[in-house]
N, C-alpha and C. Protein backbone atom coordinates (compact mmCIF):
# COMPACT_ATOMS: atom_id res chain seq x y z
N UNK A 1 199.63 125.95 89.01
CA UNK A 1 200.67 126.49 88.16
C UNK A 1 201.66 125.40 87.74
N UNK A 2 201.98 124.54 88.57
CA UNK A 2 203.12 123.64 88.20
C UNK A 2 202.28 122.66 87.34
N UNK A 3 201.32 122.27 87.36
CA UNK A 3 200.48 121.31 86.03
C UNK A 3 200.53 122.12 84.83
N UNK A 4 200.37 123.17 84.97
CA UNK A 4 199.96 123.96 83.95
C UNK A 4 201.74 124.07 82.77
N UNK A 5 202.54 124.58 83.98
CA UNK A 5 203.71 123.74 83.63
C UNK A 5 204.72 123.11 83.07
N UNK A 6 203.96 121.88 83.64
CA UNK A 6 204.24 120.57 83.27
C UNK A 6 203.80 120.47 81.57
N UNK A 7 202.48 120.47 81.32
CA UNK A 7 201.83 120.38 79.92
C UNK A 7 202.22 121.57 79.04
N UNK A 8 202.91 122.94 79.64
CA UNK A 8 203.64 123.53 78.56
C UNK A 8 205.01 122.82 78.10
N UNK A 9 205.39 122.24 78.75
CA UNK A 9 206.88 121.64 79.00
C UNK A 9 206.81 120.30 78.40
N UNK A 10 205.84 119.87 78.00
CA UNK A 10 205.66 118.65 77.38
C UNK A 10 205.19 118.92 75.94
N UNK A 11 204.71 120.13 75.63
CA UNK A 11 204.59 120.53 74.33
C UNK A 11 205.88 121.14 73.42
N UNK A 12 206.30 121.29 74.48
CA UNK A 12 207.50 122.29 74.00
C UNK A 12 208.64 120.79 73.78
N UNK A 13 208.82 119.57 74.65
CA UNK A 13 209.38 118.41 74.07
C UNK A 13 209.01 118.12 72.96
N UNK A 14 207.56 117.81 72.80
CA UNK A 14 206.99 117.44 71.73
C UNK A 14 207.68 118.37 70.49
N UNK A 15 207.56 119.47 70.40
CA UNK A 15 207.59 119.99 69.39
C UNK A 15 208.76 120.21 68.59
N UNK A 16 210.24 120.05 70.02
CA UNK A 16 211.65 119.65 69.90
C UNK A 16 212.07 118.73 69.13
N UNK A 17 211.23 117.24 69.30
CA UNK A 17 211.69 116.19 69.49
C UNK A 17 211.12 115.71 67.94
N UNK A 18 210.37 116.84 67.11
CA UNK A 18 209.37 116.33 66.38
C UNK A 18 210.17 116.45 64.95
N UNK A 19 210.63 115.48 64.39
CA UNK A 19 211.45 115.45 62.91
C UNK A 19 210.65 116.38 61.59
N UNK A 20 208.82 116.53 61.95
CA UNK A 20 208.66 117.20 60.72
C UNK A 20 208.44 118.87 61.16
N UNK A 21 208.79 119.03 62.30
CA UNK A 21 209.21 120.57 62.52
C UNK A 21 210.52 121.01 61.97
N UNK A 22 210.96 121.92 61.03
CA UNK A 22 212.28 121.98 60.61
C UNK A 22 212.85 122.80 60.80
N UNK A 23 211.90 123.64 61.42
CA UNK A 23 212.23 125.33 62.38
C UNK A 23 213.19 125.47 63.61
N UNK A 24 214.74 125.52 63.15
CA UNK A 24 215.89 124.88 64.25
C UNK A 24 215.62 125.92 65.23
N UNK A 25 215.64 127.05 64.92
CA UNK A 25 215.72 128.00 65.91
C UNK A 25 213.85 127.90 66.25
N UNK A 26 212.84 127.80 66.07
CA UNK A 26 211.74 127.35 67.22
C UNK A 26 211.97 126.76 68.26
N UNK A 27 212.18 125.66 67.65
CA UNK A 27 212.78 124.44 68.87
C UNK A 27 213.58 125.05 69.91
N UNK A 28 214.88 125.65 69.38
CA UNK A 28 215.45 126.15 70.44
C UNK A 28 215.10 127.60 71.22
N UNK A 29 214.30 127.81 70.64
CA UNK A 29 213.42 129.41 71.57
C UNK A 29 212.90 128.30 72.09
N UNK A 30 212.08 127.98 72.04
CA UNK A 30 211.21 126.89 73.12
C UNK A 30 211.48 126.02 73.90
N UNK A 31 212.50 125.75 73.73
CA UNK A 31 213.33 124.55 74.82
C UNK A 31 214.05 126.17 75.36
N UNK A 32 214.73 127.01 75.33
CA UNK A 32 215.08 128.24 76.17
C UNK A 32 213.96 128.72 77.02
N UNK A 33 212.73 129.24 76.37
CA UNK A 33 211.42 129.21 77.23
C UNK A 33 210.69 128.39 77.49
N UNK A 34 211.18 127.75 77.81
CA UNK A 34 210.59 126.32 78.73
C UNK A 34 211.57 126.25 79.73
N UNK A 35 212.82 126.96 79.75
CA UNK A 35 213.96 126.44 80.52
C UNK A 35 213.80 127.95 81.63
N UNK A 36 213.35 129.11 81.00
CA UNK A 36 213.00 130.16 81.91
C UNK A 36 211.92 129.83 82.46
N UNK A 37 210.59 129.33 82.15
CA UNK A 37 209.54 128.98 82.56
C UNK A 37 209.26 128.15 83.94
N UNK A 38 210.19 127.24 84.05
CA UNK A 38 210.90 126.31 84.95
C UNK A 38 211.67 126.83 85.97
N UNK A 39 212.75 127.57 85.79
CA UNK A 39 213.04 128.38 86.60
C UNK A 39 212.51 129.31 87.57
N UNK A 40 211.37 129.69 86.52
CA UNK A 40 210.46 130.96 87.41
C UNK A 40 209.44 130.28 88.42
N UNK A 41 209.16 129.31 87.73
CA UNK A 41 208.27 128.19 88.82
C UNK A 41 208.99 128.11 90.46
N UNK A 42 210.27 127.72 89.83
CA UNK A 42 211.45 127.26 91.27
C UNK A 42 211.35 128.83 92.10
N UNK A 43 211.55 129.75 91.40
CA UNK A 43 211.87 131.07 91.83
C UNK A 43 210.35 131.54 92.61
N UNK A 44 209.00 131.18 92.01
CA UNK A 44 208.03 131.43 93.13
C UNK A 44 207.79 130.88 93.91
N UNK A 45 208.25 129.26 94.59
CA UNK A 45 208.22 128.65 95.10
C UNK A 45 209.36 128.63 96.20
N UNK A 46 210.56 128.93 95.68
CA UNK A 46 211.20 129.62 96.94
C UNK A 46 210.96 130.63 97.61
N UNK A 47 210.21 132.12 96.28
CA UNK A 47 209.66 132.86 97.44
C UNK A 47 208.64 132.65 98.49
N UNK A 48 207.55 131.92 98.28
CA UNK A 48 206.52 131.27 99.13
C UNK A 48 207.31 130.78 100.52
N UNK A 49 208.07 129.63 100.35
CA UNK A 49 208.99 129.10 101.15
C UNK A 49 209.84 130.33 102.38
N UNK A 50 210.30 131.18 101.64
CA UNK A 50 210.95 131.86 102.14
C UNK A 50 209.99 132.88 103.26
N UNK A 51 208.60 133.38 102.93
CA UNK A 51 207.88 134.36 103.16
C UNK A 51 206.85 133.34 104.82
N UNK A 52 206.81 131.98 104.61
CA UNK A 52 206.27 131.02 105.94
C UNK A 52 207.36 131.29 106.60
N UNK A 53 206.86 131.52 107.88
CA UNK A 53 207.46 131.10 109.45
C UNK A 53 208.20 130.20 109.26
N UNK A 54 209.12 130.26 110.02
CA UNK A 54 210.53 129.50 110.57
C UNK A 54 208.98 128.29 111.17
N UNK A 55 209.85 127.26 111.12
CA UNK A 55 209.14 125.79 112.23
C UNK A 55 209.40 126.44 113.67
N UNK A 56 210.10 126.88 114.13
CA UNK A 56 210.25 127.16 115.81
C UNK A 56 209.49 128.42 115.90
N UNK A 57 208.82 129.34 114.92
CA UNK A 57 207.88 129.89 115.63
C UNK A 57 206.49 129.59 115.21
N UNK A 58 205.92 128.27 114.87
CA UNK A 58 204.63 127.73 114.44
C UNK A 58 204.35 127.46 115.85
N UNK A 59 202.39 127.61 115.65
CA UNK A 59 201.99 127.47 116.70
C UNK A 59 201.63 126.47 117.14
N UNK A 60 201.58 125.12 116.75
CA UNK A 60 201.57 123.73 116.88
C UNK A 60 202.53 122.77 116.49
N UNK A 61 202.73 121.37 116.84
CA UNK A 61 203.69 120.68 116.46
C UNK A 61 203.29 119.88 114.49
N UNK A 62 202.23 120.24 115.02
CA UNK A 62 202.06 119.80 113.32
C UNK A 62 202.07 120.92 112.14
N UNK A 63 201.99 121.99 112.56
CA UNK A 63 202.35 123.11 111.69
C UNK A 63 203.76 123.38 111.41
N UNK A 64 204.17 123.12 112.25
CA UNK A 64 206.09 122.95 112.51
C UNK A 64 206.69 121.78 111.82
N UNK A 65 205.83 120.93 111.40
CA UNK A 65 206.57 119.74 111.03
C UNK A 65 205.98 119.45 109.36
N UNK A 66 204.94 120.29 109.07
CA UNK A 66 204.83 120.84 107.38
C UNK A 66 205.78 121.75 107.23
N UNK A 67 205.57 123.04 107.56
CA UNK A 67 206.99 123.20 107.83
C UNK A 67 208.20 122.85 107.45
N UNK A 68 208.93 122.15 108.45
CA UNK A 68 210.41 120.98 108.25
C UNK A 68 209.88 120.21 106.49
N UNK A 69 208.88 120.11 106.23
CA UNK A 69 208.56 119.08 105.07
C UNK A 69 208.72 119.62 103.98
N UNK A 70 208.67 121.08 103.83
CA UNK A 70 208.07 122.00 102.74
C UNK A 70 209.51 122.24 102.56
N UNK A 71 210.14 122.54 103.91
CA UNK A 71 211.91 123.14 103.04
C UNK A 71 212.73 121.56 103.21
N UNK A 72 212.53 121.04 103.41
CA UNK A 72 212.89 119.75 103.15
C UNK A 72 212.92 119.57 101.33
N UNK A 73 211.60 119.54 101.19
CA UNK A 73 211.14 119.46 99.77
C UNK A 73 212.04 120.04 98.72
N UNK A 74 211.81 121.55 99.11
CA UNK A 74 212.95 122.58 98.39
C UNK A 74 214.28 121.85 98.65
N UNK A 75 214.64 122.00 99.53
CA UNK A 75 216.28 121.60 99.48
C UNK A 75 216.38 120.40 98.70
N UNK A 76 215.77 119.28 98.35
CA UNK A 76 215.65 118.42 97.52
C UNK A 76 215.24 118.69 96.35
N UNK A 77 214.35 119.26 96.24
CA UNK A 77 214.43 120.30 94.34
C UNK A 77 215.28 121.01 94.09
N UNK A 78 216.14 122.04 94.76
CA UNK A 78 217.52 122.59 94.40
C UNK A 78 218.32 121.29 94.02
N UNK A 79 218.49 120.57 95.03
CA UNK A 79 219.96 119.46 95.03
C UNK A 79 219.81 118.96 93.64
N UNK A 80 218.22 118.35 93.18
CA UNK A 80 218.10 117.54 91.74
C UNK A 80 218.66 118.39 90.82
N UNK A 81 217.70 120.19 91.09
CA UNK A 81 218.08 120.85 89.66
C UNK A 81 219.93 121.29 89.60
N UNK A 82 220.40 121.26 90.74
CA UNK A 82 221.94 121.28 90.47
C UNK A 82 222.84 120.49 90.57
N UNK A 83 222.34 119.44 90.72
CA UNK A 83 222.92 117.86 89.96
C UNK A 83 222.79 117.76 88.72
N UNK A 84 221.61 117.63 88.05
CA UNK A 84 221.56 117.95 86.80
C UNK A 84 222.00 118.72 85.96
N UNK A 85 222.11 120.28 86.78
CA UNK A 85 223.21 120.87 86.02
C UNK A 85 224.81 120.58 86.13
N UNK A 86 225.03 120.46 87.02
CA UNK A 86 226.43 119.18 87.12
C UNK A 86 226.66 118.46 86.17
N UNK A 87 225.29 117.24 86.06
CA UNK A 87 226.07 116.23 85.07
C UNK A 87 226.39 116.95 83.69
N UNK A 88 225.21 117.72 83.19
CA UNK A 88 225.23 118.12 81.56
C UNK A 88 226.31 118.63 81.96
N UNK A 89 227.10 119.42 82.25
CA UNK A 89 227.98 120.39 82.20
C UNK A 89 229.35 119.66 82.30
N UNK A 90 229.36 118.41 83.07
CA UNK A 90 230.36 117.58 82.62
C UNK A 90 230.55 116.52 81.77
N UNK A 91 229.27 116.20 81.30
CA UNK A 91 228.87 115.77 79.98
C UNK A 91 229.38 116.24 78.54
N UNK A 92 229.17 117.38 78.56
CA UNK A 92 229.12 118.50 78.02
C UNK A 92 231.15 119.03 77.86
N UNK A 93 231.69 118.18 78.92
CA UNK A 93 232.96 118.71 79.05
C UNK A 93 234.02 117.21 78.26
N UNK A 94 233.71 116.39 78.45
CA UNK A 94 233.91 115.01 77.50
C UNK A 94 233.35 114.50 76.30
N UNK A 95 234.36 113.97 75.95
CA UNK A 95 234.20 113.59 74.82
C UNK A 95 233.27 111.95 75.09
N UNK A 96 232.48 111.82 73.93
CA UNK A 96 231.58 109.94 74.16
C UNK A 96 232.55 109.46 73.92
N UNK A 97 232.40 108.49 74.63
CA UNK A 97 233.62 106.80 74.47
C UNK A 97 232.22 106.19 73.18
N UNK A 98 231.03 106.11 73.32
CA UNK A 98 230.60 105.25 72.39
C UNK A 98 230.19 105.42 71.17
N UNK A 99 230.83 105.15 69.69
CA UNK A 99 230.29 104.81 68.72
C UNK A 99 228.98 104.54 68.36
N UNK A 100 227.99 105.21 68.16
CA UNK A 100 226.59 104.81 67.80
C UNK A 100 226.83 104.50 66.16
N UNK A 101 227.56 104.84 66.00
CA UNK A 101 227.40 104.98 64.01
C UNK A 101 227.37 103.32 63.74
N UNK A 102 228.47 102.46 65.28
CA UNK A 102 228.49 101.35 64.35
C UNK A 102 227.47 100.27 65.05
N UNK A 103 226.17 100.94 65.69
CA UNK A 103 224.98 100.09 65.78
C UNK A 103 223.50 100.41 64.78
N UNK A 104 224.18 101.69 63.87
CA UNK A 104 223.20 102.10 62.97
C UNK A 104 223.23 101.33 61.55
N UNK A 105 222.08 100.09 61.20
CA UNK A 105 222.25 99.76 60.02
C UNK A 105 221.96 100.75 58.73
């Protein structure tokens, strides 16, 4: 599922990013569903996460320590995806200090 994904999510850049698409509102349905799409990924993947055994009741030390790895993992995919929403949002809250107009010949 997450490859699968990935290559919707790269079409959907593509198709954003693409100057002879002139369809403003496509682009932005598609960068929106791509942005739910993503989400829902995170959202079955926490449920999975959530639905495995605690590590202290696995029945071996190496089952316990995939485990520790897997919510490890998650807690490190939350932290990125709400950093990221952090920065845009304070991005988003300032004004640019830089002039691009006067590196455009």
């Amino acid at each position: 599922m997450l490859i699968s994904t990935h290559a919707i999510l790269t079409v959907v850049c593509f198709i954003g990013q693409n100057d002879r698409i002139r369809a403003q509102s496509v682009k932005f349905g598609l960068s929106f569903a791509g942005m739910l799409l993503y989400i829902f990924v995170i959202i079955v993947v926490a449920k999975v996460n959530y639905y495995t055994p605690s590590p202290q009741k696995a029945p071996t030390l190496n089952s316990a320590a995939v485990l520790t790895w897997i919510r490890i993992e998650m807690l490190a995919w939350f932290g990125i995806i709400i950093s990221n929403i952090t920065f845009l949002a304070l991005r988003y809250c300032f004004k640019h200090k830089i002039d691009i107009d006067l590196f455009i010949d």
